[in-house]
N, C-alpha and C. Protein backbone atom coordinates (compact mmCIF):
# COMPACT_ATOMS: atom_id res chain seq x y z
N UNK A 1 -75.61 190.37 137.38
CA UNK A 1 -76.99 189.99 137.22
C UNK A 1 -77.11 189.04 136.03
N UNK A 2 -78.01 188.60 136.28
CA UNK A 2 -78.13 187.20 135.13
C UNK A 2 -79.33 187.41 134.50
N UNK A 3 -80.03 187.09 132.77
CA UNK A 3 -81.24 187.41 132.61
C UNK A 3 -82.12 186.00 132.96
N UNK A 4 -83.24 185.80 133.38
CA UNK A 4 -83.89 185.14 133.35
C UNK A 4 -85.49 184.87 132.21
N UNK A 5 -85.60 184.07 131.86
CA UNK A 5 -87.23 183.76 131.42
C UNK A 5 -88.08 183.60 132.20
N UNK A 6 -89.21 184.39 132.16
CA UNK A 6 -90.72 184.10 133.28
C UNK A 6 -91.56 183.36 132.36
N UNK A 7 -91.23 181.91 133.05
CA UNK A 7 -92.31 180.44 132.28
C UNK A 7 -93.58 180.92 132.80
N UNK A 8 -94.12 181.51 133.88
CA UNK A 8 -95.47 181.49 133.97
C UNK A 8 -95.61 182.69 134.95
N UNK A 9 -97.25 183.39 135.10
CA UNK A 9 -97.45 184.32 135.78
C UNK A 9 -96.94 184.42 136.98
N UNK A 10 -96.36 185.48 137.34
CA UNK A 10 -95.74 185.87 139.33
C UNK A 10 -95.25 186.91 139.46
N UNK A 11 -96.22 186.94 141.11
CA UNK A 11 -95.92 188.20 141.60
C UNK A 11 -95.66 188.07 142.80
N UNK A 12 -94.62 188.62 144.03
CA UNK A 12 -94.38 188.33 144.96
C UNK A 12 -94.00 188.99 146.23
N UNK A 13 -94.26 189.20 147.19
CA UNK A 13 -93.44 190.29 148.32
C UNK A 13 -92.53 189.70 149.12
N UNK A 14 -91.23 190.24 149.31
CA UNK A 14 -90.23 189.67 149.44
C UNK A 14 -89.24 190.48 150.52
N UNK A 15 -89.34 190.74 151.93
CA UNK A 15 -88.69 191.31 152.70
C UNK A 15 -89.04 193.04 151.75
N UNK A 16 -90.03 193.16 151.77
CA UNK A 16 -90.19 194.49 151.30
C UNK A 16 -89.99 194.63 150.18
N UNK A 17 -89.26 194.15 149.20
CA UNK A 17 -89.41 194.25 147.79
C UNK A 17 -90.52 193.28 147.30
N UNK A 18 -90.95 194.03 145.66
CA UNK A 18 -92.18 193.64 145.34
C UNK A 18 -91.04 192.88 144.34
N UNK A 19 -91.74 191.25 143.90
CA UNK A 19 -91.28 190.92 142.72
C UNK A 19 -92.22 190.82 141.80
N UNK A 20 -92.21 191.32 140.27
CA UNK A 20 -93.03 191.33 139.45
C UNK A 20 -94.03 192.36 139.54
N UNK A 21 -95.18 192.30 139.13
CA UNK A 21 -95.99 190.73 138.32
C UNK A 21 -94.71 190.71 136.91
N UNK A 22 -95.17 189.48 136.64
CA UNK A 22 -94.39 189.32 135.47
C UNK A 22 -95.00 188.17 135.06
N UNK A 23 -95.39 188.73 133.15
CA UNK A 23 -95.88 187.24 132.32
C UNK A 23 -95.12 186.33 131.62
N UNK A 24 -95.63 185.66 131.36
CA UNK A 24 -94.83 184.05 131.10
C UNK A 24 -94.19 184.93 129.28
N UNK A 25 -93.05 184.46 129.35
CA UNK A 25 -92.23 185.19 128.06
C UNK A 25 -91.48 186.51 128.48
N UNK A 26 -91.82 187.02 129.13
CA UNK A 26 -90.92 188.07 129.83
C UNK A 26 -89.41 187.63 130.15
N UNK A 27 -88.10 188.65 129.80
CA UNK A 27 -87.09 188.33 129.98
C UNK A 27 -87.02 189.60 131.70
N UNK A 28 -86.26 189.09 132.53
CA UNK A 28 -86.09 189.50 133.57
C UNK A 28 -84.69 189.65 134.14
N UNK A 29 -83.94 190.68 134.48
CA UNK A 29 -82.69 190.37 135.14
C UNK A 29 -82.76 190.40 136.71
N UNK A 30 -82.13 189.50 137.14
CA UNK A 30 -81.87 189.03 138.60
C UNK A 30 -80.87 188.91 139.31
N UNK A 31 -80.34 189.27 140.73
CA UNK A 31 -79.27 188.41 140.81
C UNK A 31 -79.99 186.95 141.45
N UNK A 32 -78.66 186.14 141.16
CA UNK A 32 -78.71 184.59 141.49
C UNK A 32 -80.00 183.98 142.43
N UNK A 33 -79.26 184.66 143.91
CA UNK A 33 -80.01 184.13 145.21
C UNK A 33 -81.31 184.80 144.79
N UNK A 34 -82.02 186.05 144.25
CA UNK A 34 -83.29 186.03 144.16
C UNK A 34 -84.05 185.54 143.07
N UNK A 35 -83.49 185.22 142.15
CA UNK A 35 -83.72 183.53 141.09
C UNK A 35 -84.15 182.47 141.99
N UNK A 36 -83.43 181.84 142.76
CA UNK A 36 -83.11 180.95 143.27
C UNK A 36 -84.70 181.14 144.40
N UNK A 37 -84.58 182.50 145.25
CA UNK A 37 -85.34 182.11 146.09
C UNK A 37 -86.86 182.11 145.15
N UNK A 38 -87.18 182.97 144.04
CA UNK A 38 -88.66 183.06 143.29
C UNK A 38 -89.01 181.32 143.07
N UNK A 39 -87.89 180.72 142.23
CA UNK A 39 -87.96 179.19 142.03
C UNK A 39 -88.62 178.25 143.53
N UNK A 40 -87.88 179.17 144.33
CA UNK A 40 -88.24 178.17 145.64
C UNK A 40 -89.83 178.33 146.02
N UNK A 41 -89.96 179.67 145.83
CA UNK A 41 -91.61 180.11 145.76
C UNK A 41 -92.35 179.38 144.95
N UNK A 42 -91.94 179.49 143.85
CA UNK A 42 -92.95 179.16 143.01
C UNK A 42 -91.68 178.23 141.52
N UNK A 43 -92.06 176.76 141.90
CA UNK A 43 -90.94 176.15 140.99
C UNK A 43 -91.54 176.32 139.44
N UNK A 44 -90.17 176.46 138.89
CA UNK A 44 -90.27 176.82 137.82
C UNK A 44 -90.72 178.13 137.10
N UNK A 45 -90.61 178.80 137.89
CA UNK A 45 -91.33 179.99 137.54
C UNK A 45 -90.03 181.04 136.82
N UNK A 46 -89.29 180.73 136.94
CA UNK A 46 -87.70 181.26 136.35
C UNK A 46 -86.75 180.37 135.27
N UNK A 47 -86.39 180.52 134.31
CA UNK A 47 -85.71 179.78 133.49
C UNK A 47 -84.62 180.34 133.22
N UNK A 48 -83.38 179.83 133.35
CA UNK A 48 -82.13 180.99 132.46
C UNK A 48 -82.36 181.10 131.22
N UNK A 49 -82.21 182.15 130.96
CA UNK A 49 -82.59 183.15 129.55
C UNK A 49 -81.38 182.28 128.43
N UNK A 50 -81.59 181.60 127.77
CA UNK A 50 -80.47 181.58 126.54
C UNK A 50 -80.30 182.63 125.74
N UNK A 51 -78.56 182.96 125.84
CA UNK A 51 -78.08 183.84 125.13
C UNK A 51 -78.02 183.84 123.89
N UNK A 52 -78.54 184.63 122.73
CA UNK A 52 -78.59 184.60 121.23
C UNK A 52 -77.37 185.61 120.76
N UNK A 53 -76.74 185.17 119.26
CA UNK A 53 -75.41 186.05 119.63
C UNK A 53 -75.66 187.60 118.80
N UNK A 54 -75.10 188.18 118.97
CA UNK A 54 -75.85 189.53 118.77
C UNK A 54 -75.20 189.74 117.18
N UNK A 55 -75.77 190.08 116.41
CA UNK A 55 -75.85 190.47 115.09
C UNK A 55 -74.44 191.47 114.65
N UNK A 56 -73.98 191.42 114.06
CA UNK A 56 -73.42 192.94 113.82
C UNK A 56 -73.40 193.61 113.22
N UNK A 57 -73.35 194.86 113.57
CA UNK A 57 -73.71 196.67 113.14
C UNK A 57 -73.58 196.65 111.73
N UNK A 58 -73.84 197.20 110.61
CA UNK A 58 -72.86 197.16 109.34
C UNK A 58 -73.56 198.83 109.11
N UNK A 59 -72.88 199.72 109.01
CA UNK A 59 -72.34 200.99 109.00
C UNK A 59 -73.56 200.96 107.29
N UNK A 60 -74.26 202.19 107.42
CA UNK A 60 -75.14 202.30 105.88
C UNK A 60 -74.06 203.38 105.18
N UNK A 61 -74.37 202.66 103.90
CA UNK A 61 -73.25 203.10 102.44
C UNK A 61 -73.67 204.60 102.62
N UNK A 62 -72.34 205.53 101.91
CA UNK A 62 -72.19 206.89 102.13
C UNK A 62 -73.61 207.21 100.57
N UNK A 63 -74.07 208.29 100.57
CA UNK A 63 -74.85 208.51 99.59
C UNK A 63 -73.35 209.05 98.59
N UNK A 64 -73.97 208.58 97.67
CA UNK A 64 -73.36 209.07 96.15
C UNK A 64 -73.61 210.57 96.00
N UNK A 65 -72.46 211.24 96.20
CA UNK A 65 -72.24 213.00 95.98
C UNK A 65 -72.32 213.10 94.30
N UNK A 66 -72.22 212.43 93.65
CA UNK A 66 -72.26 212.93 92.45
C UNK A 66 -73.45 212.60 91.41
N UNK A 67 -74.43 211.43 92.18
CA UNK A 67 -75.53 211.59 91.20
C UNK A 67 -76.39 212.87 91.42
N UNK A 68 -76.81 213.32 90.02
CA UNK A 68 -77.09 214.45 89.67
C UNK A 68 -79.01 214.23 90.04
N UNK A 69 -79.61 212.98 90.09
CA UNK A 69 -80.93 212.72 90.20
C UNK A 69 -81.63 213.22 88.73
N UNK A 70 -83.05 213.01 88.85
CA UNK A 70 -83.40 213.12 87.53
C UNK A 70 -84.53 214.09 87.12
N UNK A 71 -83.92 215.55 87.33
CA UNK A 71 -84.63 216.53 87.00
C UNK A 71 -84.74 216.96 85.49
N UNK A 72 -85.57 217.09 84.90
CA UNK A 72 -85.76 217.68 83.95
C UNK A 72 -84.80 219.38 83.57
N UNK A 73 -84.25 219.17 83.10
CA UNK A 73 -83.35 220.75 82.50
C UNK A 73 -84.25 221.70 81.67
């Protein structure tokens, strides 16, 4: 499956499947041929999604076992 962008409002019936609704900014996954056929419906209505690269994890620092904190004695 591929993700797609929805450039503009659509909704559709499609051999029995419903497509959408879906608003413009919505990321969508699809396969190909039903990309292909929504575009044919309605052009432009599908954009390939550009991939952003994913960040990475960084693990949070262990707490310090030995600070004592600052209670009054």
């Amino acid at each position: 499956m591929t993700r797609y962008e929805v450039q503009h409002a659509y909704r559709a019936d499609r051999d029995g499947d419903v497509l959408g609704p879906w608003e413009a900014g919505e990321t969508v996954e699809l396969e190909p041929e039903v990309a292909d056929w929504v575009n044919n419906d309605s052009p432009g209505a599908l954009q390939e999604a550009k991939e952003t690269p994913a960040k990475p994890r960084q693990a949070k620092p262990a707490p310090d076992r030995q600070h004592k904190g600052a209670a009054n004695r």
